[in-house]
Protein backbone atom coordinates (compact mmCIF):
# COMPACT_ATOMS: atom_id res chain seq x y z
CA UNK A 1 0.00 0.00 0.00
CA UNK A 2 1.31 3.05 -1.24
CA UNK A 3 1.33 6.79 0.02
CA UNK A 4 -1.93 8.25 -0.65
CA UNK A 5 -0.75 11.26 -3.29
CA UNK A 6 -1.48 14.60 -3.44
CA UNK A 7 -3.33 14.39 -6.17
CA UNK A 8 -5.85 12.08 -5.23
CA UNK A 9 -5.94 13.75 -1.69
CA UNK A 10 -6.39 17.19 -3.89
CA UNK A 11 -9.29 16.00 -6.17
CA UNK A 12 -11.26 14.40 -2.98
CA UNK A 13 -10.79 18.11 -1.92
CA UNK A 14 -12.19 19.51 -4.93
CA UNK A 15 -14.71 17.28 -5.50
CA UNK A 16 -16.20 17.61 -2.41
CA UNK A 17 -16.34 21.23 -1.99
CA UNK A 18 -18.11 21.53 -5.41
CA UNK A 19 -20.80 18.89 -3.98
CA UNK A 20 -21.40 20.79 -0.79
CA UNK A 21 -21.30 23.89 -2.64
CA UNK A 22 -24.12 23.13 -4.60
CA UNK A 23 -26.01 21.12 -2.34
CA UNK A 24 -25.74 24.24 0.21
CA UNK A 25 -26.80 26.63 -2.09
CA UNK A 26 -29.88 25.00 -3.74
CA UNK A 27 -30.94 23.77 -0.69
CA UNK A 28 -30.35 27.38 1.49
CA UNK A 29 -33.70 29.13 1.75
CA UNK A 30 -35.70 25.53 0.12
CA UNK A 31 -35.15 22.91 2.63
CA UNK A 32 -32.78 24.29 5.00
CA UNK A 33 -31.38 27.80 6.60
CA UNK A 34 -27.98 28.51 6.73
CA UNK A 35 -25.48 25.77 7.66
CA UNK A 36 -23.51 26.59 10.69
CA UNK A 37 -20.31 24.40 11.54
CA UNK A 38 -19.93 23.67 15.13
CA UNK A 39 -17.38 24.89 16.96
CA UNK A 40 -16.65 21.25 18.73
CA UNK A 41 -16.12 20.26 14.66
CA UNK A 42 -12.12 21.62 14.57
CA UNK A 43 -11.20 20.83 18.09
CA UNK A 44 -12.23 17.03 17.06
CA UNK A 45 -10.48 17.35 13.56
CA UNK A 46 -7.42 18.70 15.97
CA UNK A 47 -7.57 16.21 18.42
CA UNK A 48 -8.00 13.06 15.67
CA UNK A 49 -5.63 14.77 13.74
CA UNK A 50 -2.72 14.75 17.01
CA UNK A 51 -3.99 11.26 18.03
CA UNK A 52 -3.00 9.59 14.47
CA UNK A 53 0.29 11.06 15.01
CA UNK A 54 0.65 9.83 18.01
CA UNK A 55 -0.35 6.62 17.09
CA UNK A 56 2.17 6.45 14.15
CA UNK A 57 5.28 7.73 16.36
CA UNK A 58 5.97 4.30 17.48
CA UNK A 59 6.38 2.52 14.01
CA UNK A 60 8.60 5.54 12.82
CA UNK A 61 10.57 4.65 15.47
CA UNK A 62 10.74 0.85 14.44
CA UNK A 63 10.99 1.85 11.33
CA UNK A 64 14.04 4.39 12.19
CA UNK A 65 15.49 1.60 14.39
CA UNK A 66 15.52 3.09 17.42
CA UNK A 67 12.79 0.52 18.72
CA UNK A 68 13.43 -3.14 19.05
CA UNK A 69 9.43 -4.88 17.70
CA UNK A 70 6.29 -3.44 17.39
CA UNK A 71 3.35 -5.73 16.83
CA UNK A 72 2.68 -6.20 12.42
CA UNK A 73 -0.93 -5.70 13.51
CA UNK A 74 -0.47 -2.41 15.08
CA UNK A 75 1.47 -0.93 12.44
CA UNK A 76 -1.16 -2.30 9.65
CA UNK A 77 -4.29 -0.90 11.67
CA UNK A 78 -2.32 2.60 12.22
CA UNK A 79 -1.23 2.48 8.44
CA UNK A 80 -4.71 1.83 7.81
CA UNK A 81 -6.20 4.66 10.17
CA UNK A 82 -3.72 6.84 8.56
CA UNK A 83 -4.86 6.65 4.99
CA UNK A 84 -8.15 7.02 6.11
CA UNK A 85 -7.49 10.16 7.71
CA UNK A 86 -5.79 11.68 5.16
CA UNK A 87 -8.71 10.87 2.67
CA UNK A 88 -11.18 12.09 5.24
CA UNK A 89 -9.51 15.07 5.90
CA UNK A 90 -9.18 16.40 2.66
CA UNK A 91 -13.04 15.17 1.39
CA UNK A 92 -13.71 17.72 4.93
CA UNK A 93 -11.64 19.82 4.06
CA UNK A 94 -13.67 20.32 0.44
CA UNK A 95 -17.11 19.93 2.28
CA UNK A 96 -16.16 23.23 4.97
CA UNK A 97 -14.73 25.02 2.13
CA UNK A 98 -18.33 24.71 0.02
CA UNK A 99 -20.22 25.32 3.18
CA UNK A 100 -17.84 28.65 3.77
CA UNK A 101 -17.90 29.52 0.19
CA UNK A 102 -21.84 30.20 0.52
CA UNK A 103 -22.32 31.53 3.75
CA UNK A 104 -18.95 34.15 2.37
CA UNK A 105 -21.73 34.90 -0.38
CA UNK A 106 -24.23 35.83 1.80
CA UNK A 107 -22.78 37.99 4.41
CA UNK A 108 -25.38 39.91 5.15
CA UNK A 109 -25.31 40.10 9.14
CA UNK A 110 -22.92 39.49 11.77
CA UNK A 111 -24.31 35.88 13.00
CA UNK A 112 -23.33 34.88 8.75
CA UNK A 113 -20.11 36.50 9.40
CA UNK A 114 -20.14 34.51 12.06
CA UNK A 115 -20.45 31.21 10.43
CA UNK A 116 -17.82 32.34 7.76
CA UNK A 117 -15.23 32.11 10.45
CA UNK A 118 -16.98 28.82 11.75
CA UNK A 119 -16.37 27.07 8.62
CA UNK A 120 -12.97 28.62 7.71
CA UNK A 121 -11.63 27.35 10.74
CA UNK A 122 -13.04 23.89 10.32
CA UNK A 123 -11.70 23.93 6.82
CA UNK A 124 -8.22 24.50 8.13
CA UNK A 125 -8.40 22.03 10.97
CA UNK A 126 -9.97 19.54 8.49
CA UNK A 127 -6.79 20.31 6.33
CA UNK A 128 -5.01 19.62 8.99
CA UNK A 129 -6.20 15.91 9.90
CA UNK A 130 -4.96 15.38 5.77
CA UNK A 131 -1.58 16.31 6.10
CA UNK A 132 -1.12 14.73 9.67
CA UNK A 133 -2.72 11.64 8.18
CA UNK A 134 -0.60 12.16 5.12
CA UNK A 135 2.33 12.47 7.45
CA UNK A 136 1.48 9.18 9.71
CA UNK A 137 1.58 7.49 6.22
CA UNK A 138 4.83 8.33 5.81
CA UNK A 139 6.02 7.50 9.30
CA UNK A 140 4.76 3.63 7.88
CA UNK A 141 6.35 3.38 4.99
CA UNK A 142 9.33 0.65 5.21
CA UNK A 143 12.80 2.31 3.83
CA UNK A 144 13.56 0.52 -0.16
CA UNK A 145 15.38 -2.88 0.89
CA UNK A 146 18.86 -3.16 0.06
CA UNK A 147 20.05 -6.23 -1.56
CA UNK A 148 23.48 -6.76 1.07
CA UNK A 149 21.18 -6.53 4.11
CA UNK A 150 18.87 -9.36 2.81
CA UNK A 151 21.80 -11.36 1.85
CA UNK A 152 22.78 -11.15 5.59
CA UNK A 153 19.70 -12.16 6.33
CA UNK A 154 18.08 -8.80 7.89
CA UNK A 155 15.44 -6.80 5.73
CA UNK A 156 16.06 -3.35 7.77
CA UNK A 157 18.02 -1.25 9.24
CA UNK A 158 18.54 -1.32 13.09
CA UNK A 159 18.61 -4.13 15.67
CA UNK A 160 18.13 -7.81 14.41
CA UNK A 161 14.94 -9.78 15.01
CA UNK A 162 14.94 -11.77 18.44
């Protein structure tokens, strides 16, 4: 499994915010008033976003060497988490943008100003779960394997297998 790229991460992004965007603004005034974003939505997008790092220190350290085993399973479910936060974050990140991009239209009063700032800081912390899931992904990935070490009988760097 690969490093989710940019590109994909970019287009979930895009994709997303042109969705909300439209579903926002046909459906402001019909079915719904203005959207308002939470302010409990970025302090969980910050708080996932620090506890996937977290989570991912450990197998950059295995990975680095500087820790002896970490459990295959662990590392697979935090590779796994990873990925999906980086993918969630960015299709978030596209969804508070379109919700911002409206209520930015529409700023008629201070409570819409209001919500403006609501949803540009939940696009930002939403950005950030994408890069620090991005980031754990990298703190996963295994360094290229080098032909000597495997003739030696070790498939990374630092301490051999007990």
């Amino acid at each position: 499994m690969g490093l989710t790229g940019w590109r994909t991460l970019g287009s979930t992004a895009l994709v997303a915010a042109a969705a909300s965007w439209v579903v926002v603004d046909l459906g402001t005034g019909h079915w719904f008033d203005h959207v308002q974003v939470p302010w409990t939505v970025p302090l969980a997008l910050a708080a996932i976003a620090a506890l996937i790092l977290v989570a991912a220190w450990p197998v950059r350290q295995y990975v680095k060497g500087k820790r002896e085993r970490i459990d295959r399973l662990r590392a697979a479910t935090v590779l796994a988490l990873a990925k999906a936060c980086s993918l969630t974050g960015a299709a978030l990140t596209g969804v508070y943008l379109g919700i911002g991009l409206v209520a930015l239209r529409t700023t008629g009063s201070a409570l819409l100003r209001e919500r403006v700032w609501q949803a540009g800081v939940a696009t930002l912390a939403a950005l950030a779960l994408a890069l620090a899931g991005r980031l754990a992904e990298s703190f996963c990935r295994l360094p290229p394997e080098d032909k000597g070490l495997e003739e030696a009988g070790s498939t990374r760097p630092g301490p051999a297998p007990a």
